[in-house]
Structure formats: C-alpha cells, structure tokens
PDB file of N, CA and C in Angstrom:
ATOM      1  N   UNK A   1       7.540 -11.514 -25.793  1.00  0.00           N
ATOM      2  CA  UNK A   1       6.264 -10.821 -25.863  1.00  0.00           C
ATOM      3  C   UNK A   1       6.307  -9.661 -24.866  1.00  0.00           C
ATOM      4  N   UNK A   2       5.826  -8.369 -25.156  1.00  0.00           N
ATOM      5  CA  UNK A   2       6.160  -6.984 -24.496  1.00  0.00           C
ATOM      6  C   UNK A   2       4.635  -7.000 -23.732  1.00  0.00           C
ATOM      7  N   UNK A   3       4.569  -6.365 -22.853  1.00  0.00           N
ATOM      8  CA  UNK A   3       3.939  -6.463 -21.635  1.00  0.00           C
ATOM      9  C   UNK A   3       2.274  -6.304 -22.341  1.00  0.00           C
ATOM     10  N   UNK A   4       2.700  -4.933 -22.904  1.00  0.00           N
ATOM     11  CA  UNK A   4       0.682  -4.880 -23.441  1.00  0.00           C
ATOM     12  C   UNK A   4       0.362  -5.753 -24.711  1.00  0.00           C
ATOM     13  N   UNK A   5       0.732  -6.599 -25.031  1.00  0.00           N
ATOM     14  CA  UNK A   5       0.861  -7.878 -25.443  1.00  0.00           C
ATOM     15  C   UNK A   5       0.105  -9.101 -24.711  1.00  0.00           C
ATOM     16  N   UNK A   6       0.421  -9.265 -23.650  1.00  0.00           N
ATOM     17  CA  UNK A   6       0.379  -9.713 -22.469  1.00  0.00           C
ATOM     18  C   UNK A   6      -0.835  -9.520 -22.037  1.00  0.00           C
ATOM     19  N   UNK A   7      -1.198  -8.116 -22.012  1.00  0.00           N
ATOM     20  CA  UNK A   7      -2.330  -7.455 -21.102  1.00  0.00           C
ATOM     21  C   UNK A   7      -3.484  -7.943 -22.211  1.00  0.00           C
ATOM     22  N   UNK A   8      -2.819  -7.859 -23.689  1.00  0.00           N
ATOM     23  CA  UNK A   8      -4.439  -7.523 -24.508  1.00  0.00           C
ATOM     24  C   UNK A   8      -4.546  -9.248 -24.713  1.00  0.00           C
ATOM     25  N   UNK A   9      -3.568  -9.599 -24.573  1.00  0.00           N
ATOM     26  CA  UNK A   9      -3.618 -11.597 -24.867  1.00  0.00           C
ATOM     27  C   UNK A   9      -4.875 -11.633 -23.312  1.00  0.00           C
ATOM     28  N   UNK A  10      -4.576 -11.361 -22.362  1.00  0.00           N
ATOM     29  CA  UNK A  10      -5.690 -11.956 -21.495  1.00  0.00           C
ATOM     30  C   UNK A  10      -6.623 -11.365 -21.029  1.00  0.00           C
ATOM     31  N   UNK A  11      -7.003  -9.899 -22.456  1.00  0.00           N
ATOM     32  CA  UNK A  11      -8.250  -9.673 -22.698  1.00  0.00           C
ATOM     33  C   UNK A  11      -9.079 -10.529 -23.545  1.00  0.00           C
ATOM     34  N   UNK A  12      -8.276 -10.895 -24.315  1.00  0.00           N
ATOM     35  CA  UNK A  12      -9.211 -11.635 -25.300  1.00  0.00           C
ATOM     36  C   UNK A  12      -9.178 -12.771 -24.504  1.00  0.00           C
ATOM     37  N   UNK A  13      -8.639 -13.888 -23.754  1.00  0.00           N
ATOM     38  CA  UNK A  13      -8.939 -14.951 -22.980  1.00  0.00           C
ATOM     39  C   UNK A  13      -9.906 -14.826 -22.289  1.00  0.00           C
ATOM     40  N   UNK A  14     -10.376 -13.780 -21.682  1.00  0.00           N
ATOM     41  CA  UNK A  14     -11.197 -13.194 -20.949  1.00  0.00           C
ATOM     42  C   UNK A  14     -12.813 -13.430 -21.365  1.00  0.00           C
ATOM     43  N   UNK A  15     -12.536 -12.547 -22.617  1.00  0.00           N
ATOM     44  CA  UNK A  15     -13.871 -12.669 -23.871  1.00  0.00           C
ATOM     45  C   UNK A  15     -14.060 -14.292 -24.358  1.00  0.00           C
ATOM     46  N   UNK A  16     -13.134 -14.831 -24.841  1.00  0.00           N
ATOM     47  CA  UNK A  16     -13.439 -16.248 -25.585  1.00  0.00           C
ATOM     48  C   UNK A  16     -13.564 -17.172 -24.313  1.00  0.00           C
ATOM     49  N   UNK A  17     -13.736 -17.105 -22.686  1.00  0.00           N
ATOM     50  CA  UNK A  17     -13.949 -17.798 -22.039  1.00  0.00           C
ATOM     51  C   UNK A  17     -15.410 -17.960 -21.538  1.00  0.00           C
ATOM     52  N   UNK A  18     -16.119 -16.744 -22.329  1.00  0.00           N
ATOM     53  CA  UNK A  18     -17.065 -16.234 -22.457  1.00  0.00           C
ATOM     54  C   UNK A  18     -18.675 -16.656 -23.665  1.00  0.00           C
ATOM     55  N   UNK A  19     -17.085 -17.071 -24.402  1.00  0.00           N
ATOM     56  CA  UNK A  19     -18.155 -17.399 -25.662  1.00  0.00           C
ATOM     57  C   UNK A  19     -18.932 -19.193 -25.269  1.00  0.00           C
ATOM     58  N   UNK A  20     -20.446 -18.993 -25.386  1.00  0.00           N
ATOM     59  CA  UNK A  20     -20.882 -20.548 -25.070  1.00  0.00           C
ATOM     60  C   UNK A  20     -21.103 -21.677 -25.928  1.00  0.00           C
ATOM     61  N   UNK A  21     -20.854 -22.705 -25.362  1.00  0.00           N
ATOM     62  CA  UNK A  21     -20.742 -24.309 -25.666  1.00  0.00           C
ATOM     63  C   UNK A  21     -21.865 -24.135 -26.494  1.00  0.00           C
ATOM     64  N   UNK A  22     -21.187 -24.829 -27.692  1.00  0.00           N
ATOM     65  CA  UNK A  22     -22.517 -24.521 -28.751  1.00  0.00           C
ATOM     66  C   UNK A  22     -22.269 -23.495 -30.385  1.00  0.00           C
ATOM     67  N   UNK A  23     -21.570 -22.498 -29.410  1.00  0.00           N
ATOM     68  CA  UNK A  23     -21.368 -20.971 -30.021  1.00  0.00           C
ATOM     69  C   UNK A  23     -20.327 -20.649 -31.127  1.00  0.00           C
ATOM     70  N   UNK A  24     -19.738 -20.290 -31.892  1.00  0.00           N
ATOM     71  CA  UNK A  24     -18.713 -19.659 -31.968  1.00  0.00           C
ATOM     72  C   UNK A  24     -18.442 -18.231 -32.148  1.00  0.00           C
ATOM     73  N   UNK A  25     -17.543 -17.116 -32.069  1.00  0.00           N
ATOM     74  CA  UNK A  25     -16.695 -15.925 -32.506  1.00  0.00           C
ATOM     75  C   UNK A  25     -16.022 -15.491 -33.315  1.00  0.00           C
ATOM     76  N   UNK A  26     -15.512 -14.391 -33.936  1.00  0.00           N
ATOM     77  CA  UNK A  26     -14.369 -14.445 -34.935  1.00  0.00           C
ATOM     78  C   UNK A  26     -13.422 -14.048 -34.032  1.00  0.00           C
ATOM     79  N   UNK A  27     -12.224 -13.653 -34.827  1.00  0.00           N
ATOM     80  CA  UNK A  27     -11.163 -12.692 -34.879  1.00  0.00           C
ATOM     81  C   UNK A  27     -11.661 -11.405 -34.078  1.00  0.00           C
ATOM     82  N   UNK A  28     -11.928 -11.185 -35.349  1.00  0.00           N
ATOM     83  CA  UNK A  28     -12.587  -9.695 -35.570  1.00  0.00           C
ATOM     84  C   UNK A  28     -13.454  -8.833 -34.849  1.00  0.00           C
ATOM     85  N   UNK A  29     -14.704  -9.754 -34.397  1.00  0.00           N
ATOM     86  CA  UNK A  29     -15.371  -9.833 -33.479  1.00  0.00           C
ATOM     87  C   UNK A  29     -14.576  -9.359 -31.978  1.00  0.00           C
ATOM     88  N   UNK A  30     -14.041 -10.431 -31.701  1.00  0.00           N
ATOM     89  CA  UNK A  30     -13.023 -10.107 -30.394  1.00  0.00           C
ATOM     90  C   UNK A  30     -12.779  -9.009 -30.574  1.00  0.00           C
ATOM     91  N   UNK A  31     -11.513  -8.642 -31.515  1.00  0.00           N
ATOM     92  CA  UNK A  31     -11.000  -7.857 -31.205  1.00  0.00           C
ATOM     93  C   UNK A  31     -11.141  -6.096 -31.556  1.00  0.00           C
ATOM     94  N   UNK A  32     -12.405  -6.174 -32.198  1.00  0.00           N
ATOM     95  CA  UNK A  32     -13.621  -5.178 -31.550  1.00  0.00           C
ATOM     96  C   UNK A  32     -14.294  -4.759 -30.951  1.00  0.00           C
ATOM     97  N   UNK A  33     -14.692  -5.591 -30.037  1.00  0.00           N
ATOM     98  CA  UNK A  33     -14.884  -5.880 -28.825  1.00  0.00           C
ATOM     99  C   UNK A  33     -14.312  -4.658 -27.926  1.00  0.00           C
ATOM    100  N   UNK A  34     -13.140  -5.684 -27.768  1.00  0.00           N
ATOM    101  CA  UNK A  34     -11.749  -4.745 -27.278  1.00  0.00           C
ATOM    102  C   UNK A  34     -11.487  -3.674 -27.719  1.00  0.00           C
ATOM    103  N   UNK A  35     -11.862  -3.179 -28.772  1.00  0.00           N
ATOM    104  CA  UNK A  35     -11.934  -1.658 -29.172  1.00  0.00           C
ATOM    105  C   UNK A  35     -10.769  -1.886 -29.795  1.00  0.00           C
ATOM    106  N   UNK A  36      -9.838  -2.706 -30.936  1.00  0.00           N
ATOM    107  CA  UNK A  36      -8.997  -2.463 -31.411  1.00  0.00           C
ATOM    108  C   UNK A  36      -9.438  -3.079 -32.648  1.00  0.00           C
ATOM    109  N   UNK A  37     -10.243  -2.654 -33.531  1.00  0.00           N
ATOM    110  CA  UNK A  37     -11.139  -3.079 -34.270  1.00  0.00           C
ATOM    111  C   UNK A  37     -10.475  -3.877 -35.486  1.00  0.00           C
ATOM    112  N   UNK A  38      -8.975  -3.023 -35.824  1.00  0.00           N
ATOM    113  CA  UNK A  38      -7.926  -4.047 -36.826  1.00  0.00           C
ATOM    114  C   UNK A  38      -6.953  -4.893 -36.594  1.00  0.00           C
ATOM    115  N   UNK A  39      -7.645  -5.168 -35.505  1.00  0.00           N
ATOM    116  CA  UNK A  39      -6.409  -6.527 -34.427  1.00  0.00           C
ATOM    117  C   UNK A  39      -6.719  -7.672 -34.760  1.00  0.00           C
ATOM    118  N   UNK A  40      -7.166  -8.033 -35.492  1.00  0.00           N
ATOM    119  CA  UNK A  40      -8.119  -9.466 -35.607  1.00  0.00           C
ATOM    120  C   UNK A  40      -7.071 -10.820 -35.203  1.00  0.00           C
ATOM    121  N   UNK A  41      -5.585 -10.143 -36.492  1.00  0.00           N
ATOM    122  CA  UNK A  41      -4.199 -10.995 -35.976  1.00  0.00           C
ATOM    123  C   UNK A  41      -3.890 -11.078 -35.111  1.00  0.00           C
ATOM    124  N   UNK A  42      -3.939 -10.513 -34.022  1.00  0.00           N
ATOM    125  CA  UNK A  42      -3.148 -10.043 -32.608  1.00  0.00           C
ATOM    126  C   UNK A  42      -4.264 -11.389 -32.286  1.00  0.00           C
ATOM    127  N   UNK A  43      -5.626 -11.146 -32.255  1.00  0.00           N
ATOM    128  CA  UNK A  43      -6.267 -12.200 -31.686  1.00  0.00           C
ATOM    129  C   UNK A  43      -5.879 -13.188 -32.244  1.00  0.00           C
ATOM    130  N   UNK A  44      -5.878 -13.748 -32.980  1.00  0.00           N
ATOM    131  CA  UNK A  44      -5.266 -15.177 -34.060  1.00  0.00           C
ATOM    132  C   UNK A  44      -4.089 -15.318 -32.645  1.00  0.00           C
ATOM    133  N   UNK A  45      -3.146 -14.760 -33.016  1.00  0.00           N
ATOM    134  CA  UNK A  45      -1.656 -15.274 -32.351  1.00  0.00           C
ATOM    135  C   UNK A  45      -2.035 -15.249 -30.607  1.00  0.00           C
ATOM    136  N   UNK A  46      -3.105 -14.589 -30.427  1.00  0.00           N
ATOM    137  CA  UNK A  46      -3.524 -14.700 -28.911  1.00  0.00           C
ATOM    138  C   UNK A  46      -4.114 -16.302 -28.401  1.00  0.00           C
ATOM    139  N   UNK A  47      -4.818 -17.046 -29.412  1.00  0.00           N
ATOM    140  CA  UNK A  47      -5.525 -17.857 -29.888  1.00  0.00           C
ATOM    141  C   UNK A  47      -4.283 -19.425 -29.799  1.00  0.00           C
ATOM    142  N   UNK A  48      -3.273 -18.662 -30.831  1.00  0.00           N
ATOM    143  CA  UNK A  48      -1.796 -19.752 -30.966  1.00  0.00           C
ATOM    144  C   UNK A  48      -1.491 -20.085 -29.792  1.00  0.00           C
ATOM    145  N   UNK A  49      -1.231 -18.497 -28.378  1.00  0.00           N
ATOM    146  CA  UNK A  49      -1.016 -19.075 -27.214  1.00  0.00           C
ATOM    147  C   UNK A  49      -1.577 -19.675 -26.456  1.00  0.00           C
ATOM    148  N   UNK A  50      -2.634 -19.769 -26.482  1.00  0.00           N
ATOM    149  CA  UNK A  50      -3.708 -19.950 -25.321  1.00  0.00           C
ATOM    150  C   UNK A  50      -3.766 -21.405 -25.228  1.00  0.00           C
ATOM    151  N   UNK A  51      -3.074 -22.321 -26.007  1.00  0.00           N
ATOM    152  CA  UNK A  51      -3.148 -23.879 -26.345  1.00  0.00           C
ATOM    153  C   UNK A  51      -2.227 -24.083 -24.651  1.00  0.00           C
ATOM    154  N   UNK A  52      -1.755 -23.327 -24.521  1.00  0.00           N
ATOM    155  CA  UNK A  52      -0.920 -23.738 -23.111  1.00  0.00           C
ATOM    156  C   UNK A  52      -1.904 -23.904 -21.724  1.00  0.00           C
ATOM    157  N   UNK A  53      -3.002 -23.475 -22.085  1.00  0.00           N
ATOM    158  CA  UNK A  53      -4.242 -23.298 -20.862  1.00  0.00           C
ATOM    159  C   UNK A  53      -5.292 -23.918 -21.212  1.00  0.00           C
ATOM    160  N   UNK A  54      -5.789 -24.816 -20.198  1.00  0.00           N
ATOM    161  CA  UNK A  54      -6.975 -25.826 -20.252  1.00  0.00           C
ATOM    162  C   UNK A  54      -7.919 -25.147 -20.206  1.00  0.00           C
ATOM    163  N   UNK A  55      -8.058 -23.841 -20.065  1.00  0.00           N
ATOM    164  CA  UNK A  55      -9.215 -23.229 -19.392  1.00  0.00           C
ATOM    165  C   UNK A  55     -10.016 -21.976 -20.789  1.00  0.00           C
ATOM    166  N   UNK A  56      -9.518 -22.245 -21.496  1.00  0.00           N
ATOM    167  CA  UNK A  56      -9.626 -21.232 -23.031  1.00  0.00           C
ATOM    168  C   UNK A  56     -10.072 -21.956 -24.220  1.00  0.00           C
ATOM    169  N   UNK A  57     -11.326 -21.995 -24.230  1.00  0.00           N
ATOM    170  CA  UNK A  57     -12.090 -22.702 -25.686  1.00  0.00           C
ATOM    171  C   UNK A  57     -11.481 -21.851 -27.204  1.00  0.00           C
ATOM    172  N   UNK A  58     -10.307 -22.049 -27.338  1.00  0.00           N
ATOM    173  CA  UNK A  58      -9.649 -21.830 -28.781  1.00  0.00           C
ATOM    174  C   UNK A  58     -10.926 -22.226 -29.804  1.00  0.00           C
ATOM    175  N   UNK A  59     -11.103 -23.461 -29.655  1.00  0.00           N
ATOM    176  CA  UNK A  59     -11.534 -23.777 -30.825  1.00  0.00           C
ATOM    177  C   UNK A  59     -13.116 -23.357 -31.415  1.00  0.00           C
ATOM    178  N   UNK A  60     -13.375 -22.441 -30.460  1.00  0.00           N
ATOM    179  CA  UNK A  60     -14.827 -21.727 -30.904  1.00  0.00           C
ATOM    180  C   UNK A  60     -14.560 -20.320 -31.396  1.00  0.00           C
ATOM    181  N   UNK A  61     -13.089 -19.720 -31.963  1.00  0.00           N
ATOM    182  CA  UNK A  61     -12.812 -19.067 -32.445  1.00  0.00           C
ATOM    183  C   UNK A  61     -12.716 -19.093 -33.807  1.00  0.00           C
ATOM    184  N   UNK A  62     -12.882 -18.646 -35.105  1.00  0.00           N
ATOM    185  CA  UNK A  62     -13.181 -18.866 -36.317  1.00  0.00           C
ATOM    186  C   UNK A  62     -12.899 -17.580 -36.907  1.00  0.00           C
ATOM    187  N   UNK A  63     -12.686 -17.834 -38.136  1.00  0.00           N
ATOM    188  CA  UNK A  63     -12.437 -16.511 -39.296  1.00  0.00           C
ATOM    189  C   UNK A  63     -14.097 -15.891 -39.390  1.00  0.00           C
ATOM    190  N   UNK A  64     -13.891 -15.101 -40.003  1.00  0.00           N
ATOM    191  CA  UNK A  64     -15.204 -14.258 -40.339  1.00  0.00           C
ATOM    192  C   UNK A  64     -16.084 -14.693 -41.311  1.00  0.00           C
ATOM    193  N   UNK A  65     -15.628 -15.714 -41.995  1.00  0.00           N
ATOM    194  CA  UNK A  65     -16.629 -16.980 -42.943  1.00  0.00           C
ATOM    195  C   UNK A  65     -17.220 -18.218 -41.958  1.00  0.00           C
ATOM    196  N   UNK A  66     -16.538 -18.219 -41.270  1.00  0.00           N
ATOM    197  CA  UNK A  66     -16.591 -19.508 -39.684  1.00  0.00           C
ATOM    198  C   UNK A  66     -15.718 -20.248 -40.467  1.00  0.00           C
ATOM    199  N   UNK A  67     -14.827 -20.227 -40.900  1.00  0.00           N
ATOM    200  CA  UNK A  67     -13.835 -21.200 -41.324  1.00  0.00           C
ATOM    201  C   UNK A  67     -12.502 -21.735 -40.534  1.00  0.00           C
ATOM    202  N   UNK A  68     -12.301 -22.933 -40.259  1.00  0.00           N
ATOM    203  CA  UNK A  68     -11.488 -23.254 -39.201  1.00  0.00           C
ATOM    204  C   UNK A  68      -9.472 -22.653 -39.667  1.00  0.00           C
ATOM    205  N   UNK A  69      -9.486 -21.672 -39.481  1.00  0.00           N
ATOM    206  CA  UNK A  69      -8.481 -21.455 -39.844  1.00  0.00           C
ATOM    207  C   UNK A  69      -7.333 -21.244 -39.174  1.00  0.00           C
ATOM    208  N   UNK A  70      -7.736 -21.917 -37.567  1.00  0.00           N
ATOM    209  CA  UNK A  70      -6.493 -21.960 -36.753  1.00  0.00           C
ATOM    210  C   UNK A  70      -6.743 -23.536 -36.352  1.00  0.00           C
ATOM    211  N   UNK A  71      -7.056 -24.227 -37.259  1.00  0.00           N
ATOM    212  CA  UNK A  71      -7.196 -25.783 -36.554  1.00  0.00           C
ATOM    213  C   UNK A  71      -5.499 -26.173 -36.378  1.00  0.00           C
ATOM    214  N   UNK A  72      -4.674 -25.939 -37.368  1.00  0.00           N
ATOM    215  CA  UNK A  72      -3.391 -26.218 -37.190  1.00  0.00           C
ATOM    216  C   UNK A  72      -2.347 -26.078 -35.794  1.00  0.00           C
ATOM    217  N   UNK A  73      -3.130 -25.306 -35.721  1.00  0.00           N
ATOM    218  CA  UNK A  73      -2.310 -24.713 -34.490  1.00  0.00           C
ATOM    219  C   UNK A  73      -2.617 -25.766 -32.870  1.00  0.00           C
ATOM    220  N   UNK A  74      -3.921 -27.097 -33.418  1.00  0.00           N
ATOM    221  CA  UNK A  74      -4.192 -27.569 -32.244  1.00  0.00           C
ATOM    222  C   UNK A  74      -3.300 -28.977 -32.122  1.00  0.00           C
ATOM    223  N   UNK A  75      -2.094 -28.706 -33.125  1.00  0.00           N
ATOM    224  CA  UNK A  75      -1.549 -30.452 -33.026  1.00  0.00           C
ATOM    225  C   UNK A  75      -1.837 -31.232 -33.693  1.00  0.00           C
ATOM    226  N   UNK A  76      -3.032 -31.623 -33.698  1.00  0.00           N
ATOM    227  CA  UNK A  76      -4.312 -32.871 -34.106  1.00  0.00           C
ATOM    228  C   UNK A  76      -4.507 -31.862 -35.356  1.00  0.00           C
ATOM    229  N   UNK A  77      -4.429 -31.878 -36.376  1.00  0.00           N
ATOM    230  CA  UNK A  77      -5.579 -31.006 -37.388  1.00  0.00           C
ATOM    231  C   UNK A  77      -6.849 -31.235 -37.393  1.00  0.00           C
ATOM    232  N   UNK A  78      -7.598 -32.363 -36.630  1.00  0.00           N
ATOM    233  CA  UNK A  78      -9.230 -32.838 -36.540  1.00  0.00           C
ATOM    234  C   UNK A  78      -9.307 -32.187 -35.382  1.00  0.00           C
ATOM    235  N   UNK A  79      -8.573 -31.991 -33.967  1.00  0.00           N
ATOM    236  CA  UNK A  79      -9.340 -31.742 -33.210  1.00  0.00           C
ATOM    237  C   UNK A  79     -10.092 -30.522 -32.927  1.00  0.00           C
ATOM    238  N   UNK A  80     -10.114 -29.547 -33.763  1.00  0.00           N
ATOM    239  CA  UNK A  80     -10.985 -28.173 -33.663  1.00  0.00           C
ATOM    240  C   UNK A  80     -12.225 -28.558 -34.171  1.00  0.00           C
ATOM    241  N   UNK A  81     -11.982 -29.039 -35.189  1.00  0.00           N
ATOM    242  CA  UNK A  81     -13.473 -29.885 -36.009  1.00  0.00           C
ATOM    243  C   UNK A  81     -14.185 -30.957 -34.702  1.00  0.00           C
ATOM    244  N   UNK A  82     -13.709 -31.628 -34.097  1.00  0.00           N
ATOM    245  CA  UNK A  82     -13.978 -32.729 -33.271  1.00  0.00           C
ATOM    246  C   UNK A  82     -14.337 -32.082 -32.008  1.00  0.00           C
ATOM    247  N   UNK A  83     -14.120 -31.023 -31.644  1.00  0.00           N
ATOM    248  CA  UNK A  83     -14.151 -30.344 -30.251  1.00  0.00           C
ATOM    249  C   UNK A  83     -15.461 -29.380 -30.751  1.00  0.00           C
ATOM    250  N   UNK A  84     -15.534 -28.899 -31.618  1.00  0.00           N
ATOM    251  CA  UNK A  84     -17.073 -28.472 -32.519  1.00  0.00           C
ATOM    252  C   UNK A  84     -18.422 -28.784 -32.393  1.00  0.00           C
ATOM    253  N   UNK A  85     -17.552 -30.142 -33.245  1.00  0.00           N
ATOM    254  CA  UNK A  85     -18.540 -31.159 -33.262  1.00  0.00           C
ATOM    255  C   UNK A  85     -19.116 -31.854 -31.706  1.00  0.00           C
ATOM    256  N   UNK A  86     -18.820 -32.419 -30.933  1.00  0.00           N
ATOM    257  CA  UNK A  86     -18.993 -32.374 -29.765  1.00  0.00           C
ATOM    258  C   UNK A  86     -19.754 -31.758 -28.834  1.00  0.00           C
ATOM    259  N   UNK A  87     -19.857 -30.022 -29.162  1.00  0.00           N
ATOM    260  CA  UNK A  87     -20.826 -29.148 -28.935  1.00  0.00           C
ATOM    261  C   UNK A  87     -22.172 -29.193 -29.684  1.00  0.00           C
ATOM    262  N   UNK A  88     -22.223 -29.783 -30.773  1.00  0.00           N
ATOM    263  CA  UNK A  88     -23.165 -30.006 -31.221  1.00  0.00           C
ATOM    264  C   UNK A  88     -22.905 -28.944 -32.699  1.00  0.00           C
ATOM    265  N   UNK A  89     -22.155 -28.484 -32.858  1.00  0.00           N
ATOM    266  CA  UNK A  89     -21.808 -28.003 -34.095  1.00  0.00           C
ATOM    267  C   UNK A  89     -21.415 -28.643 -35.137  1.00  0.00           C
ATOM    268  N   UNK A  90     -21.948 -28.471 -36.172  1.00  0.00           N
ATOM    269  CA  UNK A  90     -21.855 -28.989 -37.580  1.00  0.00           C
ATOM    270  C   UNK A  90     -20.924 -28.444 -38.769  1.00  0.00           C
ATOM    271  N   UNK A  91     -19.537 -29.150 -39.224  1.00  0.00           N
ATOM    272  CA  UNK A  91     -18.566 -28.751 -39.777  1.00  0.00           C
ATOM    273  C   UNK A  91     -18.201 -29.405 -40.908  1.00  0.00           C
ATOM    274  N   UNK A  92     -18.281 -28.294 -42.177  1.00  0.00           N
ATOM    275  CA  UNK A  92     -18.311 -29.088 -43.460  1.00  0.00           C
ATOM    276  C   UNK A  92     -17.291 -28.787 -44.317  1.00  0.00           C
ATOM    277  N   UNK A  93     -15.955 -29.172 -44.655  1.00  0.00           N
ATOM    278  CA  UNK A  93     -15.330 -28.561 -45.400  1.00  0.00           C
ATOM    279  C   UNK A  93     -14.500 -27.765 -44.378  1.00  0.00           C
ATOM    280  N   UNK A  94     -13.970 -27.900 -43.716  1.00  0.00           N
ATOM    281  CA  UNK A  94     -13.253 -26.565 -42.783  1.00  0.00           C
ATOM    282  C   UNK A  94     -14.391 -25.550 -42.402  1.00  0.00           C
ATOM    283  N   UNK A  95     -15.584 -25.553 -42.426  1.00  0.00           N
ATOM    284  CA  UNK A  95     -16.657 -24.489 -42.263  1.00  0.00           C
ATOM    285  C   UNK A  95     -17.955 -24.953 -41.290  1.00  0.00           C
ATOM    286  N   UNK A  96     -18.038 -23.985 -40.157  1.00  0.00           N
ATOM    287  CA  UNK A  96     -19.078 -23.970 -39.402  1.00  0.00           C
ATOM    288  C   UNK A  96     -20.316 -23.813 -40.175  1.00  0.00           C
ATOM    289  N   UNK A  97     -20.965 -24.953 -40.330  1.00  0.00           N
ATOM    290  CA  UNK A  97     -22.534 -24.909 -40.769  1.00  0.00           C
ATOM    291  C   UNK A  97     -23.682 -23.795 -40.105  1.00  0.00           C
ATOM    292  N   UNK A  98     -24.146 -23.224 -41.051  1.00  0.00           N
ATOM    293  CA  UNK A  98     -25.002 -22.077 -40.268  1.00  0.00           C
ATOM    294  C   UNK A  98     -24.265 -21.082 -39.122  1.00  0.00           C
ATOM    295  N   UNK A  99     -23.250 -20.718 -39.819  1.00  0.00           N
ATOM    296  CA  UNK A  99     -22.635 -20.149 -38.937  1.00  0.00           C
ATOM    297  C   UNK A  99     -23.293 -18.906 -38.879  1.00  0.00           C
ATOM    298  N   UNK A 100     -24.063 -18.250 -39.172  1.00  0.00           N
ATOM    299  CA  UNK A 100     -24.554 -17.273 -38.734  1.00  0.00           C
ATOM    300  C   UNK A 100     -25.267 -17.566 -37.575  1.00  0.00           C
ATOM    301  N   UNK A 101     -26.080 -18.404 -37.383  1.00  0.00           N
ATOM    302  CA  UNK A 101     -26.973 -18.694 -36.302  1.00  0.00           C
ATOM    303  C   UNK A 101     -26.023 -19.305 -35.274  1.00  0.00           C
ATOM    304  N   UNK A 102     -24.809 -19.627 -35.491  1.00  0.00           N
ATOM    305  CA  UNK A 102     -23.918 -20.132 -34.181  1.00  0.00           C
ATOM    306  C   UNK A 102     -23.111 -19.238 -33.827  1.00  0.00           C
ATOM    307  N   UNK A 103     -23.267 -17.887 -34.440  1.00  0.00           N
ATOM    308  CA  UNK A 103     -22.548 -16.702 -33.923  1.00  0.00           C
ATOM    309  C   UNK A 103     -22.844 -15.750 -32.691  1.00  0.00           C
ATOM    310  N   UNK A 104     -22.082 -15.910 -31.972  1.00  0.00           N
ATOM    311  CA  UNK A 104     -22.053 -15.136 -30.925  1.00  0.00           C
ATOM    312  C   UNK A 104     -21.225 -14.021 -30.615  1.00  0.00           C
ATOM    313  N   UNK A 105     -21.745 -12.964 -30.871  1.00  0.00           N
ATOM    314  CA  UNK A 105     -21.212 -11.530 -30.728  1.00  0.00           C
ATOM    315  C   UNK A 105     -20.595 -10.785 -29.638  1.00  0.00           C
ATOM    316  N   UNK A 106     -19.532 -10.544 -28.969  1.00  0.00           N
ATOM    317  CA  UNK A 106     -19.426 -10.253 -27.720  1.00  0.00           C
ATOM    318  C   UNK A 106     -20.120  -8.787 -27.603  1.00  0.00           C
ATOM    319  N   UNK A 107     -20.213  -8.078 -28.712  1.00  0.00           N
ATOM    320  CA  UNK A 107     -20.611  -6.584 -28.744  1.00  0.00           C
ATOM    321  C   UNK A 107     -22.054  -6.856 -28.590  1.00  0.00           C
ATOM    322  N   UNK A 108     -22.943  -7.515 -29.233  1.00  0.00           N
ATOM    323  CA  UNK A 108     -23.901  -7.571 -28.651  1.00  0.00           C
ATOM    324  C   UNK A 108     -24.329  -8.660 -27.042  1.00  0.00           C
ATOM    325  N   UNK A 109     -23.543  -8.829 -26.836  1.00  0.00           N
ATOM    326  CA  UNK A 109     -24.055 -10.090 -25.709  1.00  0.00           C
ATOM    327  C   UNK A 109     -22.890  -9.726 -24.361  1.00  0.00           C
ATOM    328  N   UNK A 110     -22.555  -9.014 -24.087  1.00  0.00           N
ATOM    329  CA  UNK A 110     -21.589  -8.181 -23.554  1.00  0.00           C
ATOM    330  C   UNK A 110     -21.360  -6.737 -23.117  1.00  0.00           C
ATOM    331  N   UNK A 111     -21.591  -6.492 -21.810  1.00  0.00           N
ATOM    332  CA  UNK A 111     -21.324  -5.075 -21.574  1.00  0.00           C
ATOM    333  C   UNK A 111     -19.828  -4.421 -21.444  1.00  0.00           C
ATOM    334  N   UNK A 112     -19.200  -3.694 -21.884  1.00  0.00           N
ATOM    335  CA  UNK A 112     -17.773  -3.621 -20.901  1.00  0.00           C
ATOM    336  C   UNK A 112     -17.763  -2.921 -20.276  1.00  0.00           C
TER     337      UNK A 112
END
C-alpha cells in the first residue's frame, strides 16, 4: 500500500470513528466527505483494513441501499448484522431497516 493510501485509509478511520452507536454511513458518503466523491471503493477496501483495529466501527458502514455488503469481510458473516443489531438497529435481509432515518451524513453533521 503506497503512502497516500495510507494517509486517505486514516481519513476515513477518522470519519467512521465518528459515525454514532445507533447510526450508520455509506461508502460514498465517506468518501465525499473527503472530497473524493468517486472513491466509494477506496473506502470499501479502507473498511477491509480496518478489521486489524479495535477502535473502528466497520460495521456501521453500508452500501448506499444500507445493505450489508462488507459483512464478509468480518470472519463471522452474522457478525455485522449482530454488532447492528446490538445498537439497536434493525436488519432484514442483508438490509438496514429504515435506513434512511439511521443515516448519518458526515457532510451534514461535520465541519472539515
């Protein structure tokens, strides 16, 4: 991994450490945020790494439907659903229930 790689991986750690218990984010979201508005992947694979750090709520990250589409990546295939759920989020089908109302925007809820 090349250095600004590196730099933009623990921007977005930065942001999703951000997002609250309860809440979730997209991709996309993030990585608009960040001003790289067609990075959404870069965040995904930022997301893959971050399983190495206790300190990075992965699993309140979601596709732009709220669909759990990096649960694979947690080992467990339940535990993104189970770590959700836990917050009090409701998951049906691979899909955050009312995910509009559990969306949390860093562009709006966020200065940079």
């Amino acid at each position: 991994m090349n250095e600004s790689n590196t730099n933009f991986f623990e921007l977005v750690y930065q942001v999703v450490r951000l997002i609250p218990r309860g809440r979730v984010c997209t991709y996309g979201a993030i990585a608009s945020y960040l001003g790289s508005k067609g990075s959404a992947r870069m965040v995904g694979w930022a997301m893959n790494a971050a399983h190495q750090y206790n300190d990075i709520p992965a699993h309140r990250v979601v596709n732009r439907k709220g669909l759990l589409t990096g649960k694979a990546h947690f080992g467990d295939p339940g535990l993104m659903q189970r770590l959700l759920e836990g917050e009090g989020i409701e998951v049906s089908g691979d899909q955050v229930v009312d995910f509009e109302e559990r969306f949390w925007d860093p562009g709006k809820n966020l200065q940079l």
